[in-house]
C-alpha atoms as a PDB file:
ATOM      1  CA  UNK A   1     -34.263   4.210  20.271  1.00  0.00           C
ATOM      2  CA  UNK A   2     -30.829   4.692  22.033  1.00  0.00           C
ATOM      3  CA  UNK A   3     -30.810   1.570  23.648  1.00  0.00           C
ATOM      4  CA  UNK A   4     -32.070  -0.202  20.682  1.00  0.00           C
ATOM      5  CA  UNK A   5     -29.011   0.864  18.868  1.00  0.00           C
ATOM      6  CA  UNK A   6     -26.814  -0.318  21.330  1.00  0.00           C
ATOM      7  CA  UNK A   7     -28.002  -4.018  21.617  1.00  0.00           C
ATOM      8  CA  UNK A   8     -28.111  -4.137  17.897  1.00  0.00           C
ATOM      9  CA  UNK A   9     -24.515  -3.130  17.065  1.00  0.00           C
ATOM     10  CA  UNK A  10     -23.885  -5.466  20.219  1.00  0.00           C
ATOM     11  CA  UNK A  11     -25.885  -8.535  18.585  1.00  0.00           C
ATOM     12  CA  UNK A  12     -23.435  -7.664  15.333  1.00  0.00           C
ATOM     13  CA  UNK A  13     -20.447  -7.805  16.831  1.00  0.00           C
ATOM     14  CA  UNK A  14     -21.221 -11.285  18.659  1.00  0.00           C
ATOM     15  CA  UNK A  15     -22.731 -13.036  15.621  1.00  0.00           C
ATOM     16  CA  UNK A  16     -19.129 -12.081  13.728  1.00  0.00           C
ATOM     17  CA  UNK A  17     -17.071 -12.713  16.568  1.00  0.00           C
ATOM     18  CA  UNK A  18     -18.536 -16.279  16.747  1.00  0.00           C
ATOM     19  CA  UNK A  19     -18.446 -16.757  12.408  1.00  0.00           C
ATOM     20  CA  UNK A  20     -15.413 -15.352  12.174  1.00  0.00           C
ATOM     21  CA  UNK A  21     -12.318 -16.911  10.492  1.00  0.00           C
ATOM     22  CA  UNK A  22      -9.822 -18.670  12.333  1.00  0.00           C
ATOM     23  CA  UNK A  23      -5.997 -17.307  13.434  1.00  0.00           C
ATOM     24  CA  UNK A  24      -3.674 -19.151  10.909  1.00  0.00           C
ATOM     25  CA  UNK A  25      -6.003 -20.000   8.428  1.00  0.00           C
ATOM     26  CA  UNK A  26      -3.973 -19.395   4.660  1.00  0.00           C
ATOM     27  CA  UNK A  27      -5.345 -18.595   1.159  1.00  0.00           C
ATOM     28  CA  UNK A  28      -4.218 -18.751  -2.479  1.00  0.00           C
ATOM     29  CA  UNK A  29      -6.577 -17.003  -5.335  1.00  0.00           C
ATOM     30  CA  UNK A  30      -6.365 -15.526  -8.966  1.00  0.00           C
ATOM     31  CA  UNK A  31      -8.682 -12.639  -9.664  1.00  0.00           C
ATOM     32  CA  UNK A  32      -9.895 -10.577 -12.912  1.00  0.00           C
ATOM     33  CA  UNK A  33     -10.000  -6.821 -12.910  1.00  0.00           C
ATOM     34  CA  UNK A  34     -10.254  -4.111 -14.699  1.00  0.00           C
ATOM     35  CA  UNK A  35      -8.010  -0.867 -14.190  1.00  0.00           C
ATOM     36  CA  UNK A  36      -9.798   2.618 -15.094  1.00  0.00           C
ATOM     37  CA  UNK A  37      -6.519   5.025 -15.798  1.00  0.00           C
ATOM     38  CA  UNK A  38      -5.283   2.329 -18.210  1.00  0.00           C
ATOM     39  CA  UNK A  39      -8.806   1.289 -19.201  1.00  0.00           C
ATOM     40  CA  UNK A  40      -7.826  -2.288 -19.503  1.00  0.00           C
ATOM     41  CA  UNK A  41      -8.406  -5.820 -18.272  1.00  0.00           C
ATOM     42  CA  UNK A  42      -6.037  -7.719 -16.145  1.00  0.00           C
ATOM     43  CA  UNK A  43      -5.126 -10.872 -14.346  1.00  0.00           C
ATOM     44  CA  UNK A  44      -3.832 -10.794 -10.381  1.00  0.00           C
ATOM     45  CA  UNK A  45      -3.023 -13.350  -7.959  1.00  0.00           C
ATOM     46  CA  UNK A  46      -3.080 -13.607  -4.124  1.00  0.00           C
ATOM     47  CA  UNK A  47      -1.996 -14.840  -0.857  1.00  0.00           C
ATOM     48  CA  UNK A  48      -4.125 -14.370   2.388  1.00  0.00           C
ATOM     49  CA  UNK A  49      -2.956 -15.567   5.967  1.00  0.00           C
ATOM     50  CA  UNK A  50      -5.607 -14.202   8.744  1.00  0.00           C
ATOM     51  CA  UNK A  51      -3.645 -12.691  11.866  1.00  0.00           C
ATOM     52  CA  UNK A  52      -6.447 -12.599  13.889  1.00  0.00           C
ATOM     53  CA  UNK A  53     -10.116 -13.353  14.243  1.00  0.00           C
ATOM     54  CA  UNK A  54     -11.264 -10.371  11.516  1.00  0.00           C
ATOM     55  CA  UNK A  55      -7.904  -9.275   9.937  1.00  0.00           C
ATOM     56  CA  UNK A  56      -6.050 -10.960   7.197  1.00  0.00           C
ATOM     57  CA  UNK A  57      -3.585  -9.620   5.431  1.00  0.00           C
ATOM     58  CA  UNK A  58      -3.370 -10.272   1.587  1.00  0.00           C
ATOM     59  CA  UNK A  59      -0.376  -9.947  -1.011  1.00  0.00           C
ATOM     60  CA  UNK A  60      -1.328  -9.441  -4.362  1.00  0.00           C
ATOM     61  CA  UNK A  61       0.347  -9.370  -8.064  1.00  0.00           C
ATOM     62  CA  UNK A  62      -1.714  -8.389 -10.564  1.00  0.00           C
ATOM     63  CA  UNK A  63      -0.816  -7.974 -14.224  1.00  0.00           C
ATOM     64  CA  UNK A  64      -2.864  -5.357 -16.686  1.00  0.00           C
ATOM     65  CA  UNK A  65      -2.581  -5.802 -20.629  1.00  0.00           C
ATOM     66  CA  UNK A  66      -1.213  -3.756 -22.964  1.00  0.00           C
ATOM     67  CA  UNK A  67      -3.683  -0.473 -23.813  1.00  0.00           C
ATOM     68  CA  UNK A  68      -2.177   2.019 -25.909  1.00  0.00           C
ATOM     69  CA  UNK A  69       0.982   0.948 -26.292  1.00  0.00           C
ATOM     70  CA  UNK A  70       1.193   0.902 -22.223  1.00  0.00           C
ATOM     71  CA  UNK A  71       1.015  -2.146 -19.387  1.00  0.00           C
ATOM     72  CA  UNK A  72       1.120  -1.753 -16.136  1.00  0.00           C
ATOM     73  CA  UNK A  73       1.758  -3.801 -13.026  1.00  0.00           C
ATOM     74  CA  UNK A  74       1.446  -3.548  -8.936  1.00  0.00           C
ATOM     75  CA  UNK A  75       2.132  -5.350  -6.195  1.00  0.00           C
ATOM     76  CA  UNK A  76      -0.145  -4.636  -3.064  1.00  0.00           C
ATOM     77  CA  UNK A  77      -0.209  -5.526   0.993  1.00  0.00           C
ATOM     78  CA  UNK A  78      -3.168  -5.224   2.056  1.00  0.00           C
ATOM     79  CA  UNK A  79      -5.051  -5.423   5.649  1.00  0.00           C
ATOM     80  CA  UNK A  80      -8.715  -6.738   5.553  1.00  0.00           C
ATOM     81  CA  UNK A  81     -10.665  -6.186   8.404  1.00  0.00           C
ATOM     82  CA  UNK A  82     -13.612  -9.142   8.053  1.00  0.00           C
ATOM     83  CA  UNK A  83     -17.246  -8.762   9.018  1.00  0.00           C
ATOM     84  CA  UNK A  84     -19.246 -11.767   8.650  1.00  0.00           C
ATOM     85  CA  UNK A  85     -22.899 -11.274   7.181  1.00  0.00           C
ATOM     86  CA  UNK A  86     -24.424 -14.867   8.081  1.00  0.00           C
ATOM     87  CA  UNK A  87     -22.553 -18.016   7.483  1.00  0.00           C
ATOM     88  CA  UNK A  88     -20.972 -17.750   4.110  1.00  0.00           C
ATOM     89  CA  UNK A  89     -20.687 -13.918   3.427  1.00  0.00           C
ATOM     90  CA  UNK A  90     -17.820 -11.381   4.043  1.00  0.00           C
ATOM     91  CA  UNK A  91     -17.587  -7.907   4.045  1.00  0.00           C
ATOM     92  CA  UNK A  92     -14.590  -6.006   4.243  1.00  0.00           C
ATOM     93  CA  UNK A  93     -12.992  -3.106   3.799  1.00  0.00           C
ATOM     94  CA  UNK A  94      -9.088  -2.969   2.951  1.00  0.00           C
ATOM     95  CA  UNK A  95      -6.336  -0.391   3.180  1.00  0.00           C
ATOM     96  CA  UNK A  96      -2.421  -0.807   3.051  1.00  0.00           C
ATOM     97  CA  UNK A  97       0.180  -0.033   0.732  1.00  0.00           C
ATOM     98  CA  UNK A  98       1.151  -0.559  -3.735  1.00  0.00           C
ATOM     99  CA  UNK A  99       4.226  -0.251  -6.063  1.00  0.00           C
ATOM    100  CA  UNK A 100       2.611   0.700  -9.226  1.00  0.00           C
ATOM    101  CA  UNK A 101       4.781   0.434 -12.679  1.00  0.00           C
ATOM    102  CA  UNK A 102       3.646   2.174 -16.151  1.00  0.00           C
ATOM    103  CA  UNK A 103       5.539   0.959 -19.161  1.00  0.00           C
ATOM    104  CA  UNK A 104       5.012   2.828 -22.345  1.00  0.00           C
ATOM    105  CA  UNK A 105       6.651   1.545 -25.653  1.00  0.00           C
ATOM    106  CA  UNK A 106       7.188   4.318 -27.811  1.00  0.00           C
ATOM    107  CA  UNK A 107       8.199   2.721 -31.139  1.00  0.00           C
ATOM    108  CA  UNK A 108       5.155   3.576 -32.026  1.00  0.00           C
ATOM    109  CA  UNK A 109       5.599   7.427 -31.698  1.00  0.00           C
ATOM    110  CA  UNK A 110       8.851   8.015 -33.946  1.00  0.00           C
ATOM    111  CA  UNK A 111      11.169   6.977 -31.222  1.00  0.00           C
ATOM    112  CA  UNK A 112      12.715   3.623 -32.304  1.00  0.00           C
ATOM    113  CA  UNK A 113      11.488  -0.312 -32.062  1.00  0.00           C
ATOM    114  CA  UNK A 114      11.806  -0.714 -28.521  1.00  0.00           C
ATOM    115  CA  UNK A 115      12.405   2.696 -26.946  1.00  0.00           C
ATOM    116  CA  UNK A 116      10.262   2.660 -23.989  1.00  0.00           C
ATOM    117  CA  UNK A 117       9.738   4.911 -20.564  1.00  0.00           C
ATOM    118  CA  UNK A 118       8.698   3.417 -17.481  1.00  0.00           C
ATOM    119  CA  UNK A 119       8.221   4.583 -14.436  1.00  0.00           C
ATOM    120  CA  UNK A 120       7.469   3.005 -10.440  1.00  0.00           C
ATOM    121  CA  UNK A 121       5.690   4.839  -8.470  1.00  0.00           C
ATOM    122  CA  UNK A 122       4.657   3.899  -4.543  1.00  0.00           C
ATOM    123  CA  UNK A 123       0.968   4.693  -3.341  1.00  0.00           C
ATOM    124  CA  UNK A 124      -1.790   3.701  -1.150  1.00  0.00           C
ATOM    125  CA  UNK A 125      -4.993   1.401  -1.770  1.00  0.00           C
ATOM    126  CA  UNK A 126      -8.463   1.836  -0.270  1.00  0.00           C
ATOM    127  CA  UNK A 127     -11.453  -0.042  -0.814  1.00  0.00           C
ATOM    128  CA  UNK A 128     -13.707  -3.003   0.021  1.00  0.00           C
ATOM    129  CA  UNK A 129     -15.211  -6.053  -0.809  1.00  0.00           C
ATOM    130  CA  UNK A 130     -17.795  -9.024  -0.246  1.00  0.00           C
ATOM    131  CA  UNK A 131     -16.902 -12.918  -0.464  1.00  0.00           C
ATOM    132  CA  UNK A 132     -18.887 -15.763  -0.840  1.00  0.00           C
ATOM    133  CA  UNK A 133     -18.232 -19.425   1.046  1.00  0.00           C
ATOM    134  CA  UNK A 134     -18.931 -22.054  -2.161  1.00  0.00           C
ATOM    135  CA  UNK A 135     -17.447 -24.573   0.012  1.00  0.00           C
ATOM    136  CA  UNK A 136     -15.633 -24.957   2.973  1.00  0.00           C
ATOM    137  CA  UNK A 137     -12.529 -24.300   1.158  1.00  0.00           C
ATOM    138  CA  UNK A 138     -13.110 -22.107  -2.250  1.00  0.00           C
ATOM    139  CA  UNK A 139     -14.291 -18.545  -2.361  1.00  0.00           C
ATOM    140  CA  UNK A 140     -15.797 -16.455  -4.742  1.00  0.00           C
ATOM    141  CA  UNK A 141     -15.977 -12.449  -4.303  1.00  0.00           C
ATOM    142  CA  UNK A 142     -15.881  -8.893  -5.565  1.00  0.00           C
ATOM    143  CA  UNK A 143     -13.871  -6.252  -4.861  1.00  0.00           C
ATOM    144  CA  UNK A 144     -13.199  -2.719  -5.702  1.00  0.00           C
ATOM    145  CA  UNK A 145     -10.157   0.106  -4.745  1.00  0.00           C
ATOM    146  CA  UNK A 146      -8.773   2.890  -5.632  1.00  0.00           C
ATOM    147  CA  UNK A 147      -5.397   3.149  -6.188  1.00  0.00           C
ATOM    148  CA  UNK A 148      -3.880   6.474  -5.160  1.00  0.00           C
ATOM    149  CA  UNK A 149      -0.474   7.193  -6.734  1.00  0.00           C
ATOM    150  CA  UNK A 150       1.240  10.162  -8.182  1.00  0.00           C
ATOM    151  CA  UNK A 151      -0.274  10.653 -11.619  1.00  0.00           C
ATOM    152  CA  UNK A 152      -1.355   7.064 -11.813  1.00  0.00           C
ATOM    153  CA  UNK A 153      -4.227   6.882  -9.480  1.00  0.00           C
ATOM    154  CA  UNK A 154      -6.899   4.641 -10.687  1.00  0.00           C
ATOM    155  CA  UNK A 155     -10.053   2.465  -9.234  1.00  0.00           C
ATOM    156  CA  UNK A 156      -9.986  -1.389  -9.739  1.00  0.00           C
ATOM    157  CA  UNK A 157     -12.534  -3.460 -10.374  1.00  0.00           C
ATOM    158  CA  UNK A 158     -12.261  -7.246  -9.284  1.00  0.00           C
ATOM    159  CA  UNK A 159     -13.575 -10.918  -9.458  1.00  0.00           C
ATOM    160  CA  UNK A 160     -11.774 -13.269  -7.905  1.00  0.00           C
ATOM    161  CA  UNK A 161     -11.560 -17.157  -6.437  1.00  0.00           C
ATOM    162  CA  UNK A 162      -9.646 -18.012  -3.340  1.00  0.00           C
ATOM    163  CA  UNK A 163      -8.685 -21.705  -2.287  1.00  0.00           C
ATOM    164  CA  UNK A 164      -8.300 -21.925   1.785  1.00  0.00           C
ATOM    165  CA  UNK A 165      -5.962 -24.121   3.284  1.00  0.00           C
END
């Protein structure tokens, strides 16, 4: 059963070192998500340059609407480490680092039209996700993190398309 193991991990490590994307190879994408501490949609978008064989790096702004008088916003660098699951699907998990801003307007709460607080906080993202080779140069995929920061953490949710170049 041991050895069965071994030449099986071995096989999977072959078959993605031989699918795997190329050094230099650069991507542009938009994504949808949804954010779970402000409970609201959002729009991102993102640039991916692949370092080598199975890592890419990716840096992402995404944008999350007003919800209760709040929006928020993040920028994040993040490493990908790619695993390819036959020809035209990715897996990957992710980790690196995010700025995360909260904006609160609190007209609304007896303070004056356009009193607001705000604050930027720095944290760390972990998560995955699996992509999907439409063509040889647009992607489709999902993905999902969590965000942890100082009194902001929350998990993202997102859909994306990437055009490689």
């Amino acid at each position: 059963m041991k050895k069965f193991l071994l030449v099986a991990c071995l096989a999977l490590v072959c078959a993605t070192s031989a699918m795997a994307l190329e050094k230099g190879n650069k991507a542009i994408g938009i994504n949808l998500l949804y954010g779970t501490e402000i409970e609201s949609m959002g729009i991102g978008a993102k640039a991916q340059y692949v370092f080598h064989e199975h890592w890419r790096g990716e840096a992402a702004f995404n944008y999350f609407f007003e919800r209760k008088h709040t929006h928020m916003w993040e920028i994040n660098l993040t490493a990908h480490y790619l695993v390819n699951l036959g020809e035209k699907f990715r897996v990957y998990p992710l980790a690196g680092p995010t700025v995360v801003n909260a904006t609160t307007d609190l007209g609304d709460f007896g303070y004056g039209e356009g009193t607001n607080t705000s604050q930027t906080k720095f944290g760390l993202n972990l998560g995955g996700g699996l992509e999907y080779d439409v063509s040889e140069n647009f992607t489709v995929g999902l993905e999902a993190r969590y965000s942890i920061v100082s009194k902001i953490d929350q998990a993202v949710f997102g859909i994306g398309a990437t055009y490689h170049f």
